[in-house]
Protein backbone atom coordinates (compact mmCIF):
# COMPACT_ATOMS: atom_id res chain seq x y z
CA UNK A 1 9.41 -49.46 103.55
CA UNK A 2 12.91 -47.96 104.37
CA UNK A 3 15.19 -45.48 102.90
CA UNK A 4 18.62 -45.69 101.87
CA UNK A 5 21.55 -43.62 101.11
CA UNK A 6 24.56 -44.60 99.49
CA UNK A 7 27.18 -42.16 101.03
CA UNK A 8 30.83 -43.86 99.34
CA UNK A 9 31.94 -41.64 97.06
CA UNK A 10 32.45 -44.50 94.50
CA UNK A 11 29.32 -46.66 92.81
CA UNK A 12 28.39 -49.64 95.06
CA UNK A 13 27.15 -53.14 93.39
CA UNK A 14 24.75 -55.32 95.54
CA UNK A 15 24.11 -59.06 94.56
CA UNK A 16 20.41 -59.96 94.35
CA UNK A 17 18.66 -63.43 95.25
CA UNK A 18 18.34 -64.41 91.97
CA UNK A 19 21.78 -63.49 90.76
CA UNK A 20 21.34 -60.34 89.56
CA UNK A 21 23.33 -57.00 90.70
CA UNK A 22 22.10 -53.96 91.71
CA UNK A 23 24.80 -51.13 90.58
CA UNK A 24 23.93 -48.17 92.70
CA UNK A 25 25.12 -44.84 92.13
CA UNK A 26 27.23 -42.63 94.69
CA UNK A 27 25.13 -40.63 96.95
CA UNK A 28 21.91 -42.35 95.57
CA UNK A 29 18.86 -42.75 97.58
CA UNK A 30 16.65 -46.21 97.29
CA UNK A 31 13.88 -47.49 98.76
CA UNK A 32 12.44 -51.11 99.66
CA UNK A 33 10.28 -53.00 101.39
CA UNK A 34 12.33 -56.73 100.75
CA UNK A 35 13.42 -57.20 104.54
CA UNK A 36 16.56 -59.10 103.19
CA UNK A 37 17.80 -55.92 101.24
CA UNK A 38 17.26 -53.62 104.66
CA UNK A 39 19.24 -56.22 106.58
CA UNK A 40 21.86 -56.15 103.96
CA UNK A 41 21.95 -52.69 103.47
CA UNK A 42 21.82 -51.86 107.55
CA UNK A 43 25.00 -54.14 107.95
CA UNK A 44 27.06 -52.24 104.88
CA UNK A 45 29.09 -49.59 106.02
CA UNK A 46 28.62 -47.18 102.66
CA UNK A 47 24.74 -47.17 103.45
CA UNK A 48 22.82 -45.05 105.95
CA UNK A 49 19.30 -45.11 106.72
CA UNK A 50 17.53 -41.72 105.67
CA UNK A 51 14.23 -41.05 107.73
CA UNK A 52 13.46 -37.53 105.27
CA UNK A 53 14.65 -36.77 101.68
CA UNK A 54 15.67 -33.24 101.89
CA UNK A 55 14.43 -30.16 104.06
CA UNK A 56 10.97 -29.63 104.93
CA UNK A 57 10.18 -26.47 103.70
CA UNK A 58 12.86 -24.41 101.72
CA UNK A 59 11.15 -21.39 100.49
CA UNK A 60 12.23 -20.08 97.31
CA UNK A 61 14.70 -22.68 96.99
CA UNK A 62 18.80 -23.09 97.57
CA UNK A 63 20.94 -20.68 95.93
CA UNK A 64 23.46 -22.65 93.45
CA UNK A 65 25.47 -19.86 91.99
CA UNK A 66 25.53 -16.87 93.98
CA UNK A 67 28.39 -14.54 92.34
CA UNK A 68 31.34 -13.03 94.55
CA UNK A 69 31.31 -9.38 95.52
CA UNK A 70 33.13 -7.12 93.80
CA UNK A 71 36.92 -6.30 95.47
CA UNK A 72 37.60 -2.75 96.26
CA UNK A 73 40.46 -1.78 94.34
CA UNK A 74 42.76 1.55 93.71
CA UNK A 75 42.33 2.67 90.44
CA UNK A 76 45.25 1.71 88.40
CA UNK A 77 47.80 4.64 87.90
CA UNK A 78 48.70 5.95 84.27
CA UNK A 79 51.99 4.63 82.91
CA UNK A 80 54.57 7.61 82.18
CA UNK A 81 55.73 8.30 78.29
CA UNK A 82 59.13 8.25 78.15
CA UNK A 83 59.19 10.36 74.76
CA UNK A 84 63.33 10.10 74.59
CA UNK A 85 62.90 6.09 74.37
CA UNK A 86 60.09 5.71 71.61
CA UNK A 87 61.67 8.92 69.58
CA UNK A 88 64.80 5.77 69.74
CA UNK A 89 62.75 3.16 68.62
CA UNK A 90 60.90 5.20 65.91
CA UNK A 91 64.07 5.97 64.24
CA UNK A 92 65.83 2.55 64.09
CA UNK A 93 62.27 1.46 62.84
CA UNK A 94 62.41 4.24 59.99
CA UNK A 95 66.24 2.90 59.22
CA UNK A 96 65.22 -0.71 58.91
CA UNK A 97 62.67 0.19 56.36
CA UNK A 98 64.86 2.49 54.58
CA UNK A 99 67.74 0.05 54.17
CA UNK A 100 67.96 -1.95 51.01
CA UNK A 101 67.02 -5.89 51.74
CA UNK A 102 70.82 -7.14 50.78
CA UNK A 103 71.82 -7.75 47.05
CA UNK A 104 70.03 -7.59 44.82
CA UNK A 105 70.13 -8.83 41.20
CA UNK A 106 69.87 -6.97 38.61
CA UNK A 107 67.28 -7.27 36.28
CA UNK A 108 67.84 -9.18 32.74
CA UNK A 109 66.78 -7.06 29.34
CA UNK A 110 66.77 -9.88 27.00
């Protein structure tokens, strides 16, 4: 029995005896005993022959996701009022609403 991995990073299809394919995935381990498969797959380049699946003994397992420290950053610094500018803005505000919208008509008594 032998083991082996596909290592293209594409899907690899493998014609059988009988006609059928074999559509194996990228990065896919198989295994078989048919001596004309391990001659077939020995002589592809995309296939290696894998003695061990994995490591022996991991522990508590591999970490996936492990988050990124945090940065050590200056606090940011406190943006200055300027009073004179928003006092400017405050009042052309006030005179827009003040203003009358254009003409107007005048409203019919009938």
């Amino acid at each position: 029995m032998a083991k082996f991995k596909n290592t293209a990073p594409q899907a690899v299809i493998l014609r059988r005896g009988n006609g059928a394919r074999l559509f194996i995935n990228p990065f896919e381990v198989i295994t078989t005993d048919d001596s004309r498969w391990i001659t077939e797959m020995e002589f592809n380049r995309a296939f290696i022959q894998v003695e061990e699946i994995g490591h022996g003994k991991v522990g508590a397992g591999l970490k996936t996701h492990v988050r990124d420290t945090k940065r050590k950053r200056t606090p940011s610094k406190p943006k200055k009022e300027i009073k004179s500018l928003k006092s400017k803005i405050s009042k052309k505000i006030d005179k827009a609403l003040k203003k009358p919208k254009g003409l107007r008509k005048p409203k019919r008594a009938n």
